[in-house]
C-alpha atoms as a PDB file:
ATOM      1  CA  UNK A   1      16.670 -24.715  28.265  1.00  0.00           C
ATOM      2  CA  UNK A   2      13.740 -22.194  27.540  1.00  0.00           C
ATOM      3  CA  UNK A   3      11.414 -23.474  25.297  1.00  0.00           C
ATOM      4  CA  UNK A   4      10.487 -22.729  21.867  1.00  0.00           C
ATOM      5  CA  UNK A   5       7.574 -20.009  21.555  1.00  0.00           C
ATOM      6  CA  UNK A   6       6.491 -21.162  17.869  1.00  0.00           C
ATOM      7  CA  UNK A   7       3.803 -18.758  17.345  1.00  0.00           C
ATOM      8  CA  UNK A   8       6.278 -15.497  18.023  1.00  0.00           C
ATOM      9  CA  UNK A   9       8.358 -17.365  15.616  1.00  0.00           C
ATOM     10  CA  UNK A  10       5.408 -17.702  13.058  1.00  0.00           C
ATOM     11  CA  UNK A  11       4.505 -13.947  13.574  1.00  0.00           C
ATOM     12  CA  UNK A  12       8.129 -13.193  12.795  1.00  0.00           C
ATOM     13  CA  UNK A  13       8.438 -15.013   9.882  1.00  0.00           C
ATOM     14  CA  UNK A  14       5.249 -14.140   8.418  1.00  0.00           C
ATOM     15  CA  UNK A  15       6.191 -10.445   9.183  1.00  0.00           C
ATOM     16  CA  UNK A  16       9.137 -10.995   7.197  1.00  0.00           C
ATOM     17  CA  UNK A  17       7.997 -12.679   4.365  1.00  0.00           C
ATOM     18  CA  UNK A  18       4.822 -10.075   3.814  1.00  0.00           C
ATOM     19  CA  UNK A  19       7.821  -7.627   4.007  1.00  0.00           C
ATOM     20  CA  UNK A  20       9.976  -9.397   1.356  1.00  0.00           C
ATOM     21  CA  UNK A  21       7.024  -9.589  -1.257  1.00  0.00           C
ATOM     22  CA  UNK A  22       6.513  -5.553  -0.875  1.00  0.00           C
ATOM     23  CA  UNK A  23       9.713  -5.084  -1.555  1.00  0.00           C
ATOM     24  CA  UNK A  24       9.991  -7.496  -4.551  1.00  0.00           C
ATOM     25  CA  UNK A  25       6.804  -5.960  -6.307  1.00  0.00           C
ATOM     26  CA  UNK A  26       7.966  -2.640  -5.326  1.00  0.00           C
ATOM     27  CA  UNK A  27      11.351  -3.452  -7.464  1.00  0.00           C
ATOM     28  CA  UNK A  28       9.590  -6.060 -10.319  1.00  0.00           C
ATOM     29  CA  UNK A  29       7.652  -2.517 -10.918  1.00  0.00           C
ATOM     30  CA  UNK A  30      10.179  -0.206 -10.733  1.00  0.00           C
ATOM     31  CA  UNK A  31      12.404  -0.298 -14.112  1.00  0.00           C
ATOM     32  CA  UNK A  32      15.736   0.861 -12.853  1.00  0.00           C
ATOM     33  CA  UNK A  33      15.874  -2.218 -10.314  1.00  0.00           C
ATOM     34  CA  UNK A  34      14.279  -4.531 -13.039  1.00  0.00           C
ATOM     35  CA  UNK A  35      17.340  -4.019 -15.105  1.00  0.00           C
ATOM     36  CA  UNK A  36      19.639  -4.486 -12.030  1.00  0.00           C
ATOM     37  CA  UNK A  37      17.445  -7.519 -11.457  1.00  0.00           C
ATOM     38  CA  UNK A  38      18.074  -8.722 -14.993  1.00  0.00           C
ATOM     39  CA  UNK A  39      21.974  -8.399 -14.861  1.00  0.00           C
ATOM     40  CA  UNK A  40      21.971 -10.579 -11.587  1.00  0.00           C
ATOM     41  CA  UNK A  41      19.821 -13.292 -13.267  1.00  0.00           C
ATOM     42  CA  UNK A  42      21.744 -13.249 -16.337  1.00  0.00           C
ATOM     43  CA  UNK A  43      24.701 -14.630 -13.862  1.00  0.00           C
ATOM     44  CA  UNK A  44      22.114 -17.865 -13.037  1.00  0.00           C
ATOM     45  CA  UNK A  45      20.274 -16.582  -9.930  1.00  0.00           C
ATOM     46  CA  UNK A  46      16.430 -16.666  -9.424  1.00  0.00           C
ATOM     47  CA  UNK A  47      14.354 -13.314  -9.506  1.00  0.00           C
ATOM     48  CA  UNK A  48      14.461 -14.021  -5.386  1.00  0.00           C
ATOM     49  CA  UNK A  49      17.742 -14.202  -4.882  1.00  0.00           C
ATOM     50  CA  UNK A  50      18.600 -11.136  -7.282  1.00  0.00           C
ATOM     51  CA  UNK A  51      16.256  -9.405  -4.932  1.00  0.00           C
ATOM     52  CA  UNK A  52      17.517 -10.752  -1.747  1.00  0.00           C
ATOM     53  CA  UNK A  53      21.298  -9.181  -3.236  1.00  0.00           C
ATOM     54  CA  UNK A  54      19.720  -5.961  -3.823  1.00  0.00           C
ATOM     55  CA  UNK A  55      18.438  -6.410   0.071  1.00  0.00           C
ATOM     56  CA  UNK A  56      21.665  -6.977   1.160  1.00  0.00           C
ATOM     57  CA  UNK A  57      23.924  -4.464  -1.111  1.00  0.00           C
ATOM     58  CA  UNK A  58      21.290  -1.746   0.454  1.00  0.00           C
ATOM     59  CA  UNK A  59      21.776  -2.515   3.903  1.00  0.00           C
ATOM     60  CA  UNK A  60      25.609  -2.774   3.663  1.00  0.00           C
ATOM     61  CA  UNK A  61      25.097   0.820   1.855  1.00  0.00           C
ATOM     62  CA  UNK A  62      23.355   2.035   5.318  1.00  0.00           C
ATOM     63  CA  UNK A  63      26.331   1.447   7.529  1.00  0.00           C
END
């Protein structure tokens, strides 16, 4: 079994989560997503996860 390299890991995740709060200021300021955002809490998710949807709605949109 190859072992773990945990700093690549680190750099990966740290890559990803720098990424994720660009993106969430990027929508918290941008009204048309804050009002998406809004609807998608109003269903009992966090601000995060409404974001995260968004994420995920886009990328499905891309294929």
């Amino acid at each position: 079994m190859e072992p773990i390299d945990t700093m690549k890991m680190y750099k990966e995740i740290m890559v990803k989560e720098n990424m994720f709060n660009e993106l969430k200021e990027e929508l918290l300021n941008d009204p048309a997503s804050q009002s998406t955002i809004e609807v998608i809490k109003s269903y009992g998710h966090d601000t995060d996860t409404a974001i995260l949807m968004i994420i995920e709605i886009a990328q499905a949109q891309e294929v």
